[in-house]
PDB file of N, CA and C in Angstrom:
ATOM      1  N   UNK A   1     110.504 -57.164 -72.715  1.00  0.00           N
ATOM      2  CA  UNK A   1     110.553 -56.929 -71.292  1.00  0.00           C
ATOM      3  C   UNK A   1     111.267 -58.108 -70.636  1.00  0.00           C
ATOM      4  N   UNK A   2     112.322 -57.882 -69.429  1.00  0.00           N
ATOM      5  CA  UNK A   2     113.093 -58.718 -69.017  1.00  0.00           C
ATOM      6  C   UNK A   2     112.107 -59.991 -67.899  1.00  0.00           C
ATOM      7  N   UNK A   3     112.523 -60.772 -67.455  1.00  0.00           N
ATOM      8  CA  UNK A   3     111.856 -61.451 -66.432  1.00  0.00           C
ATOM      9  C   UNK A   3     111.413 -60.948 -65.340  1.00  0.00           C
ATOM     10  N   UNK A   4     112.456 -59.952 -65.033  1.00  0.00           N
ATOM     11  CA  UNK A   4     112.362 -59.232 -63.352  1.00  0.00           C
ATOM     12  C   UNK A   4     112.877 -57.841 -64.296  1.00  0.00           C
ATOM     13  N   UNK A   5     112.089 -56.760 -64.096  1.00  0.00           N
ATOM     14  CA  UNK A   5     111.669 -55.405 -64.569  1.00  0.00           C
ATOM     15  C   UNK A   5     111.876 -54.359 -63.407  1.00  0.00           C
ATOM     16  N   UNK A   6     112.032 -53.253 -63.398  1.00  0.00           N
ATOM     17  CA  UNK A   6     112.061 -52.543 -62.058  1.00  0.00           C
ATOM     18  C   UNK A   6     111.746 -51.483 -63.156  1.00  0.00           C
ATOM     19  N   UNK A   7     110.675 -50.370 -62.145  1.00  0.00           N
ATOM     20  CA  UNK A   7     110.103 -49.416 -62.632  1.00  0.00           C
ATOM     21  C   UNK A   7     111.381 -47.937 -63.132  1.00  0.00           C
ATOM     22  N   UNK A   8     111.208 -46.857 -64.020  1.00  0.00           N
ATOM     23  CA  UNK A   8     112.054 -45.894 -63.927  1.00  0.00           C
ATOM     24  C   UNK A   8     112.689 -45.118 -62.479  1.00  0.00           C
ATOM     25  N   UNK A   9     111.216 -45.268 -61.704  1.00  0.00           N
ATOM     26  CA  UNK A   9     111.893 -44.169 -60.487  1.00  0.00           C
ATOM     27  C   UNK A   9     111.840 -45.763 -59.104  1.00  0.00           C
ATOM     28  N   UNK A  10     111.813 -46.775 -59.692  1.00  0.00           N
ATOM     29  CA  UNK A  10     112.508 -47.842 -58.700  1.00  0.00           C
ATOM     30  C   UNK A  10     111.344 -48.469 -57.667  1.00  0.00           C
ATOM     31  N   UNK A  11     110.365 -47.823 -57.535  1.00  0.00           N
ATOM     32  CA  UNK A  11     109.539 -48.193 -56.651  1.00  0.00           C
ATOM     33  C   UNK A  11     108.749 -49.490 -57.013  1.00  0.00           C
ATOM     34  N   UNK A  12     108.312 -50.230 -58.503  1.00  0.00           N
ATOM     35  CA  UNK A  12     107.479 -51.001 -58.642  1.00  0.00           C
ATOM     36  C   UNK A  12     108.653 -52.284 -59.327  1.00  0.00           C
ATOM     37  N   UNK A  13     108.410 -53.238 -59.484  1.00  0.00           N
ATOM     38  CA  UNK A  13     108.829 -54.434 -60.137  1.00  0.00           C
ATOM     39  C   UNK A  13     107.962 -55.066 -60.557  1.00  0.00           C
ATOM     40  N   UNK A  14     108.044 -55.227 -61.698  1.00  0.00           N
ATOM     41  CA  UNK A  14     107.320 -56.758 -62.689  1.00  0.00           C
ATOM     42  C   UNK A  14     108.040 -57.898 -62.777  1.00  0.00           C
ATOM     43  N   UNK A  15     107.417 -59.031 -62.184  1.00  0.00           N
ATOM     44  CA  UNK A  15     108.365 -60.482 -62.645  1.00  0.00           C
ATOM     45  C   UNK A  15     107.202 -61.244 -63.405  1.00  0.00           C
ATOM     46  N   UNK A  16     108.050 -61.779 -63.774  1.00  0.00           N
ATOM     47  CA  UNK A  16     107.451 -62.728 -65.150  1.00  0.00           C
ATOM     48  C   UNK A  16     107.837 -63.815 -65.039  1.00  0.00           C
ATOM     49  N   UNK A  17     107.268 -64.837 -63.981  1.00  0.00           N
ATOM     50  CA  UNK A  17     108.212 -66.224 -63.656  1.00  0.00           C
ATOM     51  C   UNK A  17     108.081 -67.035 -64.820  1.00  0.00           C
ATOM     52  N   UNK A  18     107.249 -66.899 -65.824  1.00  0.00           N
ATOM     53  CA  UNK A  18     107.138 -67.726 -66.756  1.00  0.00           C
ATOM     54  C   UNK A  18     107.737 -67.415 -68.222  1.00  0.00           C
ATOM     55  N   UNK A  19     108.513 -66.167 -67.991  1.00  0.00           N
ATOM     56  CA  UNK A  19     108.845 -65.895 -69.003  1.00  0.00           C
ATOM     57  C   UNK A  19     109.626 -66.834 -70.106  1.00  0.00           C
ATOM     58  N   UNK A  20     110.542 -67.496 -69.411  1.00  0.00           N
ATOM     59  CA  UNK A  20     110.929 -68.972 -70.604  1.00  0.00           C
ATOM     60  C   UNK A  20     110.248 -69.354 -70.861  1.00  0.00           C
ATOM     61  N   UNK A  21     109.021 -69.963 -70.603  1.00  0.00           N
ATOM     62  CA  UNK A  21     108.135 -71.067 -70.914  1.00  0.00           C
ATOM     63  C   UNK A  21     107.149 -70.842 -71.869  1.00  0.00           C
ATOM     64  N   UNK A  22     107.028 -72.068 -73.155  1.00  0.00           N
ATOM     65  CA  UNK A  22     106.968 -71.754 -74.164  1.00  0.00           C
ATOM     66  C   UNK A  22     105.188 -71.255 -74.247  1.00  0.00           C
ATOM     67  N   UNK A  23     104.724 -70.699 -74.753  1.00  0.00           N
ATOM     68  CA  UNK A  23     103.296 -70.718 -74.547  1.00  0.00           C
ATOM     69  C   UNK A  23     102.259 -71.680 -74.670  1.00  0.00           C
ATOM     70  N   UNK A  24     102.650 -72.573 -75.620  1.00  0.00           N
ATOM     71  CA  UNK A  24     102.446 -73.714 -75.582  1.00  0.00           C
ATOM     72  C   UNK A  24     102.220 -74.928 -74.549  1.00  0.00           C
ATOM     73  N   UNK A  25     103.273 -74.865 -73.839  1.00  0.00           N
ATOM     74  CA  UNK A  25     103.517 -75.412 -72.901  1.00  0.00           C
ATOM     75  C   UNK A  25     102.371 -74.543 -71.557  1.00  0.00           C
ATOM     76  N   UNK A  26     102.630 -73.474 -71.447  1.00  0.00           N
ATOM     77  CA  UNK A  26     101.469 -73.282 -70.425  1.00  0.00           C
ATOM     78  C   UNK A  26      99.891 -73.243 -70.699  1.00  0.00           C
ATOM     79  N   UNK A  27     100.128 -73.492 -71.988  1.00  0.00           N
ATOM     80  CA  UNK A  27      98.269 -73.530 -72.484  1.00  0.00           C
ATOM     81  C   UNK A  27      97.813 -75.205 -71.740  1.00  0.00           C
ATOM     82  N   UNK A  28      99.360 -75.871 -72.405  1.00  0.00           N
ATOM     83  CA  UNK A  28      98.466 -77.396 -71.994  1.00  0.00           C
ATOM     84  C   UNK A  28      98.534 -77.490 -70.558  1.00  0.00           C
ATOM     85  N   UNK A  29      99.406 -77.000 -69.789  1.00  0.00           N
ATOM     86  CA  UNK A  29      99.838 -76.930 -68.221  1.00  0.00           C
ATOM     87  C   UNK A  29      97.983 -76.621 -67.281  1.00  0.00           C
ATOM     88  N   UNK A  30      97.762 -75.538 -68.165  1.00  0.00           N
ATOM     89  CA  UNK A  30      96.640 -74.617 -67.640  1.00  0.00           C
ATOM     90  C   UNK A  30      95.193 -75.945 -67.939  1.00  0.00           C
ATOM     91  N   UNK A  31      95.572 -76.458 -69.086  1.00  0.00           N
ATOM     92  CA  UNK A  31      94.172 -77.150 -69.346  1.00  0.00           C
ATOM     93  C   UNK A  31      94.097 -78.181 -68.702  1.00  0.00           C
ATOM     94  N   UNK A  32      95.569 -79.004 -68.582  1.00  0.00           N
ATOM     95  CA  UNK A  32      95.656 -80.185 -67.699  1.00  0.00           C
ATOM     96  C   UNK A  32      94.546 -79.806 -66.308  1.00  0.00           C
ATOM     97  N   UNK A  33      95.043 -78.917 -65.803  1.00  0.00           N
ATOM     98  CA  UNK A  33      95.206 -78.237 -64.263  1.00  0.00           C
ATOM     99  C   UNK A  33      93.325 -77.889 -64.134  1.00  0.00           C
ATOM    100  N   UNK A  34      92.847 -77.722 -65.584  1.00  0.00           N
ATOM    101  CA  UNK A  34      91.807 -77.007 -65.419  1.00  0.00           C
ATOM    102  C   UNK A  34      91.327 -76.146 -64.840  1.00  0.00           C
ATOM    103  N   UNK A  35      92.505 -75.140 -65.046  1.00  0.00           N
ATOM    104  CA  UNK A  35      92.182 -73.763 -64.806  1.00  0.00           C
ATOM    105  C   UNK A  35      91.222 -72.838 -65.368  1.00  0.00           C
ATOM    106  N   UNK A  36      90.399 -72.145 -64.690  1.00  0.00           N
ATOM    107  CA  UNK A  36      89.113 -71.297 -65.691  1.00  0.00           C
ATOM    108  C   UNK A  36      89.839 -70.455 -66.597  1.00  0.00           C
ATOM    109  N   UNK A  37      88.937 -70.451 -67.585  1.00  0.00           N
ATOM    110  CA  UNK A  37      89.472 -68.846 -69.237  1.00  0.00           C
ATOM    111  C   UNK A  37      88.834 -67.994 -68.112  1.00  0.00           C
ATOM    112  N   UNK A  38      89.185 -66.896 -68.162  1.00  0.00           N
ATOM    113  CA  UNK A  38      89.053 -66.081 -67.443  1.00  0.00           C
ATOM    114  C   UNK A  38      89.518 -64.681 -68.487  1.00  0.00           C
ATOM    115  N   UNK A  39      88.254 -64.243 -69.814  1.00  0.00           N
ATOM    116  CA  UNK A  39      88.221 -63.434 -70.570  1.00  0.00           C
ATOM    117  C   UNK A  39      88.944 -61.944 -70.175  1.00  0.00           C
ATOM    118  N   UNK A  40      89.642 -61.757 -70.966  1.00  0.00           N
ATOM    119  CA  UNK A  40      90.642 -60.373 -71.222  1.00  0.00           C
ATOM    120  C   UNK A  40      90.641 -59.553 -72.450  1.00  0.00           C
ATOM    121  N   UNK A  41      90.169 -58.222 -71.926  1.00  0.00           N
ATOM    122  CA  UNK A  41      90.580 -57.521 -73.345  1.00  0.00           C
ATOM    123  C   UNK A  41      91.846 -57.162 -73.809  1.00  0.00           C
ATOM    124  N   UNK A  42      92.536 -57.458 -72.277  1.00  0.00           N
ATOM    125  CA  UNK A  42      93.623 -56.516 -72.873  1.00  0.00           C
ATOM    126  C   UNK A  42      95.107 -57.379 -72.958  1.00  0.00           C
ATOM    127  N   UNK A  43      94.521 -58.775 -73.308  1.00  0.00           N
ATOM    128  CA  UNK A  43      96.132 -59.443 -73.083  1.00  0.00           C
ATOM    129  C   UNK A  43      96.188 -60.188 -74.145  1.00  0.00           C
ATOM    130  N   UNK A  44      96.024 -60.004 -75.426  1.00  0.00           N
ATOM    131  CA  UNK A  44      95.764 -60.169 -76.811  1.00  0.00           C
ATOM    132  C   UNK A  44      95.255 -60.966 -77.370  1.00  0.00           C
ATOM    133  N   UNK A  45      93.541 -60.932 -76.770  1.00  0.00           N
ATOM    134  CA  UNK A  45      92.714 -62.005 -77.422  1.00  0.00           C
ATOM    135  C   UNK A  45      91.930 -61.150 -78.135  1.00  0.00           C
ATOM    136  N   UNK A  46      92.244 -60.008 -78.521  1.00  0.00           N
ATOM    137  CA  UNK A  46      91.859 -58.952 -79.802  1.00  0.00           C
ATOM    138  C   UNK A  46      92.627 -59.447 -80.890  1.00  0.00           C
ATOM    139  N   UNK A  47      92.123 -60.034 -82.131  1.00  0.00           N
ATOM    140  CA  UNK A  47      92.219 -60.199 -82.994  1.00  0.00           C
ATOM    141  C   UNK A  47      92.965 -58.789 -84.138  1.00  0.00           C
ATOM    142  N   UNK A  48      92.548 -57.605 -83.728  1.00  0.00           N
ATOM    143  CA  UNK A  48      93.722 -56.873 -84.541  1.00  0.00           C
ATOM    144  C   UNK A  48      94.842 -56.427 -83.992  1.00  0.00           C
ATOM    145  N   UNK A  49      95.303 -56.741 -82.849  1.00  0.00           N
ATOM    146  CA  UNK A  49      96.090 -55.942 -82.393  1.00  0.00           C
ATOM    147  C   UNK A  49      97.587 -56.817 -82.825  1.00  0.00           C
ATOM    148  N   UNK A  50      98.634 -56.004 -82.878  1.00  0.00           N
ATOM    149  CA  UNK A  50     100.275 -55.976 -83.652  1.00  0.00           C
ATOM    150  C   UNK A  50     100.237 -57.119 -83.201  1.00  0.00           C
ATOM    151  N   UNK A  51     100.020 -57.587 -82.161  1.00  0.00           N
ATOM    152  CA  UNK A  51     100.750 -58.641 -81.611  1.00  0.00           C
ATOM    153  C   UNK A  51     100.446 -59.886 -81.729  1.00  0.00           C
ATOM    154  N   UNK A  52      99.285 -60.220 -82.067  1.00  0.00           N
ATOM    155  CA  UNK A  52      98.639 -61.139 -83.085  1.00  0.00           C
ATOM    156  C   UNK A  52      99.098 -61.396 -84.528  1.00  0.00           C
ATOM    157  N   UNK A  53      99.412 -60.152 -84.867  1.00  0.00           N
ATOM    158  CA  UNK A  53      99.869 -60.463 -86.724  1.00  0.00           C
ATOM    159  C   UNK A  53     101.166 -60.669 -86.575  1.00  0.00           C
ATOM    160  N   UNK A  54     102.265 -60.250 -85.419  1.00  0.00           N
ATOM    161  CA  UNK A  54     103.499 -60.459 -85.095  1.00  0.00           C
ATOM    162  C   UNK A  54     103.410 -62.730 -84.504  1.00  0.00           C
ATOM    163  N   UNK A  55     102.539 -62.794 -83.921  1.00  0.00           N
ATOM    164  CA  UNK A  55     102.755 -64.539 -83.516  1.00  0.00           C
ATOM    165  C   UNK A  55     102.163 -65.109 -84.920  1.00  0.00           C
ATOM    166  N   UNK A  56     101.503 -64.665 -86.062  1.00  0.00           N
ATOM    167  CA  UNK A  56     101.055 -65.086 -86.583  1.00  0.00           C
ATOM    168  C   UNK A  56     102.330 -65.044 -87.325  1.00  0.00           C
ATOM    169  N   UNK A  57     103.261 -64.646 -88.056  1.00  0.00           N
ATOM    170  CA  UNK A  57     104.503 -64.043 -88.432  1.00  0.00           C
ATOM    171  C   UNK A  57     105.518 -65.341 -87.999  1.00  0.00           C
ATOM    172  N   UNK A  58     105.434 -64.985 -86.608  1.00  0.00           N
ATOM    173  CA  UNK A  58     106.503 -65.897 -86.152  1.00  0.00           C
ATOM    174  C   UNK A  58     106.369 -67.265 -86.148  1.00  0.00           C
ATOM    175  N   UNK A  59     105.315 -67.794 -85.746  1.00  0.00           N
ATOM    176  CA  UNK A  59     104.593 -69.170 -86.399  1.00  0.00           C
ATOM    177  C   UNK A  59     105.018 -69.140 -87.904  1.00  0.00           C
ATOM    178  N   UNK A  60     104.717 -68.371 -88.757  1.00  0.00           N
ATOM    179  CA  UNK A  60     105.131 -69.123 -90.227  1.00  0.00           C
ATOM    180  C   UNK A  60     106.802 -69.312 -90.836  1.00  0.00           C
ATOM    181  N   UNK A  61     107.695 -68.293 -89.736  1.00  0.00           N
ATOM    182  CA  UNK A  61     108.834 -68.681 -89.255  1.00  0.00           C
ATOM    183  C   UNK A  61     109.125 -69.733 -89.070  1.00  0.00           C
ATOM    184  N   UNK A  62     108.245 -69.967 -88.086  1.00  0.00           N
ATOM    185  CA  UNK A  62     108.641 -71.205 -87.194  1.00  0.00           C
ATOM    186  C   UNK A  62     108.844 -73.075 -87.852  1.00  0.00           C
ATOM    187  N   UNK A  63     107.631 -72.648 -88.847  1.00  0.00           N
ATOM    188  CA  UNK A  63     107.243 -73.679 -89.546  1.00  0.00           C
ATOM    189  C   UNK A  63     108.579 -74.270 -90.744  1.00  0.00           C
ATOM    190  N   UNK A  64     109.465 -73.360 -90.822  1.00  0.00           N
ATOM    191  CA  UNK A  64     110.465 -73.381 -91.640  1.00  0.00           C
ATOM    192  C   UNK A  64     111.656 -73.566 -90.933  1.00  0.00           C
ATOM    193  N   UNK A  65     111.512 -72.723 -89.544  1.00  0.00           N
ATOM    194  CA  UNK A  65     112.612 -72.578 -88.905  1.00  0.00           C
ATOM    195  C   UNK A  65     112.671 -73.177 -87.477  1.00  0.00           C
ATOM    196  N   UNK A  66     112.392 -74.340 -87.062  1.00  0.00           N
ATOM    197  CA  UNK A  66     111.860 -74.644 -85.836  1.00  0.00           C
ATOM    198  C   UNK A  66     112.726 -73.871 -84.328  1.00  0.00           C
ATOM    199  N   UNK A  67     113.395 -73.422 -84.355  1.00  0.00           N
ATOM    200  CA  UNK A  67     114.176 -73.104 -83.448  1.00  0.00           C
ATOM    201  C   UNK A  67     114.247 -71.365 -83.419  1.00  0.00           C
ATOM    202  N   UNK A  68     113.309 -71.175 -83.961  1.00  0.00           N
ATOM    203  CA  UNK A  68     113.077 -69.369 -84.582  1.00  0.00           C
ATOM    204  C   UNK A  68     113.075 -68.610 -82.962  1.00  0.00           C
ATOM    205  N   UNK A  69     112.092 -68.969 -82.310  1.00  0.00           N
ATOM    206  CA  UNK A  69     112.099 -68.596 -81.176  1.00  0.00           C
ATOM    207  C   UNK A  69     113.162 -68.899 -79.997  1.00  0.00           C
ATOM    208  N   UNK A  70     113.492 -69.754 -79.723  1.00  0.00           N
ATOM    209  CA  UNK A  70     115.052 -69.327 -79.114  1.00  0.00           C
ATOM    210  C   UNK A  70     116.363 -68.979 -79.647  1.00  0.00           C
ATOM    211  N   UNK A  71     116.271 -68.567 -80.833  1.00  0.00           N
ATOM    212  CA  UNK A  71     116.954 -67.923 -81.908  1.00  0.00           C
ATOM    213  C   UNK A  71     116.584 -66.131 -81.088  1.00  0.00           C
ATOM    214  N   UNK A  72     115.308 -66.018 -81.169  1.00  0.00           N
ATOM    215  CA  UNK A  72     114.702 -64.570 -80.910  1.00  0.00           C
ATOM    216  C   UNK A  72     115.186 -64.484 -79.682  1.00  0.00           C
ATOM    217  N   UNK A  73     115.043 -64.806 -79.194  1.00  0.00           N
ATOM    218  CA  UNK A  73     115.553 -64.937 -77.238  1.00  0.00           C
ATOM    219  C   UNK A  73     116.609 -64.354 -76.929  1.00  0.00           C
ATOM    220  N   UNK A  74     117.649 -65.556 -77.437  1.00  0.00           N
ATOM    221  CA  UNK A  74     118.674 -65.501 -77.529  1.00  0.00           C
ATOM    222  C   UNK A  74     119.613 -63.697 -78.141  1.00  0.00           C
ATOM    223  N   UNK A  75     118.994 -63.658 -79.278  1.00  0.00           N
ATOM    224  CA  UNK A  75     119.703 -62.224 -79.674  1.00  0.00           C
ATOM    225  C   UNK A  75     118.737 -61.071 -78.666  1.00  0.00           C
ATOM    226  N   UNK A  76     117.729 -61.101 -78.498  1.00  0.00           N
ATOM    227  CA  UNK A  76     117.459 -60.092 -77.366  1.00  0.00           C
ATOM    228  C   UNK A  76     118.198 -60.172 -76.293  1.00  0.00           C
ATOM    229  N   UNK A  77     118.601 -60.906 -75.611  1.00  0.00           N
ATOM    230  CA  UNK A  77     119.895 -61.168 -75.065  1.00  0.00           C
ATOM    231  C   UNK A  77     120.956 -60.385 -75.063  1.00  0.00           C
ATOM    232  N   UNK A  78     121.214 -60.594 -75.767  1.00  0.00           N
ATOM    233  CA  UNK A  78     123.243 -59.943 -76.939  1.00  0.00           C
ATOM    234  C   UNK A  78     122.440 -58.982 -77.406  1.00  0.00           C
ATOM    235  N   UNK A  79     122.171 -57.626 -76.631  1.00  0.00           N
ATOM    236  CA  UNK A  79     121.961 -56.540 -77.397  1.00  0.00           C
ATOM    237  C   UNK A  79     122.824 -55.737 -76.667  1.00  0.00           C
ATOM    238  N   UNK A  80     123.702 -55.508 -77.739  1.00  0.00           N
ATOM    239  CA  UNK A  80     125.202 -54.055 -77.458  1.00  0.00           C
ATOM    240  C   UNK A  80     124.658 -52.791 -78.048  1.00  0.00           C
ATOM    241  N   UNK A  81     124.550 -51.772 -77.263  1.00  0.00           N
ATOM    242  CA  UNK A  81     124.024 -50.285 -77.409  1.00  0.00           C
ATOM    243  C   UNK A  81     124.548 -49.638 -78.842  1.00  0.00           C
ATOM    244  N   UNK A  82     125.685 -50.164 -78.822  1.00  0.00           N
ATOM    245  CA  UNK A  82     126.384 -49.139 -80.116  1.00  0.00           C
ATOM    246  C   UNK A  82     126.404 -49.667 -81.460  1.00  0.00           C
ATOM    247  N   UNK A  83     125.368 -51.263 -81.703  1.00  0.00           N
ATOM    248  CA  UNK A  83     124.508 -51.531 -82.352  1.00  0.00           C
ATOM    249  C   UNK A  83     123.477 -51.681 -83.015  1.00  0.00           C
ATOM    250  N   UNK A  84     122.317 -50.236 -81.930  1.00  0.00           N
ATOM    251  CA  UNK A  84     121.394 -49.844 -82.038  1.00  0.00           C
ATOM    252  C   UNK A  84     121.375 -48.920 -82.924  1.00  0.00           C
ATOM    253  N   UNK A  85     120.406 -48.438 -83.977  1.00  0.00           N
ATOM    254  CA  UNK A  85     119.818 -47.148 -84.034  1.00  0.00           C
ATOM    255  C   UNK A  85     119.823 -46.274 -83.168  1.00  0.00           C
ATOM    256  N   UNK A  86     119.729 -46.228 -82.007  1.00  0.00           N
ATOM    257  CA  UNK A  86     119.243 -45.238 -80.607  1.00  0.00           C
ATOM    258  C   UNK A  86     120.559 -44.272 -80.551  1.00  0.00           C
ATOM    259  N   UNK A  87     120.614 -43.075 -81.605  1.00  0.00           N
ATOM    260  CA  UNK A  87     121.997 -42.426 -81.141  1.00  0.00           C
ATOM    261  C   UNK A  87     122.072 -42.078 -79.996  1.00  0.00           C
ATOM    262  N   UNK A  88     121.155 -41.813 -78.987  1.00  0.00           N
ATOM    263  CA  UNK A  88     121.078 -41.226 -77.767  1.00  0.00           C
ATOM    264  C   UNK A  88     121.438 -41.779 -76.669  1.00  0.00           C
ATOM    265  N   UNK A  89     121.177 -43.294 -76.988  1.00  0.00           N
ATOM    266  CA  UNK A  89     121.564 -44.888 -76.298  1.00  0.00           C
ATOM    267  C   UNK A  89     123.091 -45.031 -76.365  1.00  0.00           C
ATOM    268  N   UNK A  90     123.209 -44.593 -77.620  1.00  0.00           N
ATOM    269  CA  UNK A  90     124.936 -44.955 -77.844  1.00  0.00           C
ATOM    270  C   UNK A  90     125.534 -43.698 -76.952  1.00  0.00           C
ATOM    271  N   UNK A  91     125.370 -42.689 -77.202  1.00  0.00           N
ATOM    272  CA  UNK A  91     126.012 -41.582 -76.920  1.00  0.00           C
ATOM    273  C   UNK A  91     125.958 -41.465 -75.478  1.00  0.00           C
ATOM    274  N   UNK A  92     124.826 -42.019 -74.702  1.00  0.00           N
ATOM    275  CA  UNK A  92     124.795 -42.177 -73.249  1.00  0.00           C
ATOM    276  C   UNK A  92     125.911 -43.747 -72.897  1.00  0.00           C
ATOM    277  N   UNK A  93     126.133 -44.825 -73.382  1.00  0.00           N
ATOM    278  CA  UNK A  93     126.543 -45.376 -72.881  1.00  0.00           C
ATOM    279  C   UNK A  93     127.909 -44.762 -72.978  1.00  0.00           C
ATOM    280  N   UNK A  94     128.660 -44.564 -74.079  1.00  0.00           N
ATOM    281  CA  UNK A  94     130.313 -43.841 -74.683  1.00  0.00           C
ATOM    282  C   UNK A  94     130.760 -42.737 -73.199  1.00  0.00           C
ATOM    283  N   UNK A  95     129.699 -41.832 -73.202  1.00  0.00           N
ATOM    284  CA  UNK A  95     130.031 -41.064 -71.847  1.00  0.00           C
ATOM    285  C   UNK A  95     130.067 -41.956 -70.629  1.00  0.00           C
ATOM    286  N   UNK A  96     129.019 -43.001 -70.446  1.00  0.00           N
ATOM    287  CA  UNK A  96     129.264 -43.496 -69.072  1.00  0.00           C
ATOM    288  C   UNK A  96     130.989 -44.104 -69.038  1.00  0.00           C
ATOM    289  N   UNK A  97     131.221 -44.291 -70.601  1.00  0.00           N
ATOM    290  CA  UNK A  97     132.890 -45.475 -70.242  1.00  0.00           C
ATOM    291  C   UNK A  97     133.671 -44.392 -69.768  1.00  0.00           C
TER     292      UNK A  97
END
C-alpha cells in the first residue's frame, strides 16, 4: 500500500505518514515518548498470522543482507505492468497507450 492511498470510487484516503520509517525506529521513538501499548488484535500482534512469518523471513534476510529492506522498497517502486503476471493489468494498460 502506497503512503497516500485513495479509495476505488474516490471518496476515502489512507495516509501513512510513517510509511518510510523503519519500524524500529518508531518502536524506540514511541518508548522514548512513553507512549501507552495500547493492545490490538488486528495489527499483527497475532502470532500466526502471514505477516509475522513474512517479518520473521525478512529479518533472516536481513541478517545476511543488511540493506534487504530498502532493496524491497525500492523495487515496489519500479513496478512496470507488463512485468506482472496480471494478464488483465497488462492488457488494460496496452489499450490505455
Amino acid at each position: 500500500m502506497p503512503p497516500k492511498l485513495f479509495s476505488n470510487d474516490g471518496r476515502s484516503t489512507v495516509i501513512r505518514p510513517l510509511a518510510y520509517c523503519a519500524e524500529r525506529d518508531i518502536a524506540r521513538f514511541a518508548e522514548a515518548m512513553r507512549f501507552p501499548l495500547i493492545p490490538c488484535d488486528l495489527c499483527g500482534s497475532q502470532s500466526e498470522l502471514q505477516r509475522v512469518a513474512m517479518k520473521r523471513l525478512v529479518d533472516g534476510v536481513a541478517s545476511q543482507y543488511p540493506q534487504v529492506r530498502a532493496s524491497l522498497l525500492a523495487a515496489m517502486g519500479n513496478v512496470k505492468p507488463s512485468h506482472l503476471l496480471d494478464r488483465n493489468l497488462h492488457r488494460a494498460q496496452v489499450s490505455a497507450e
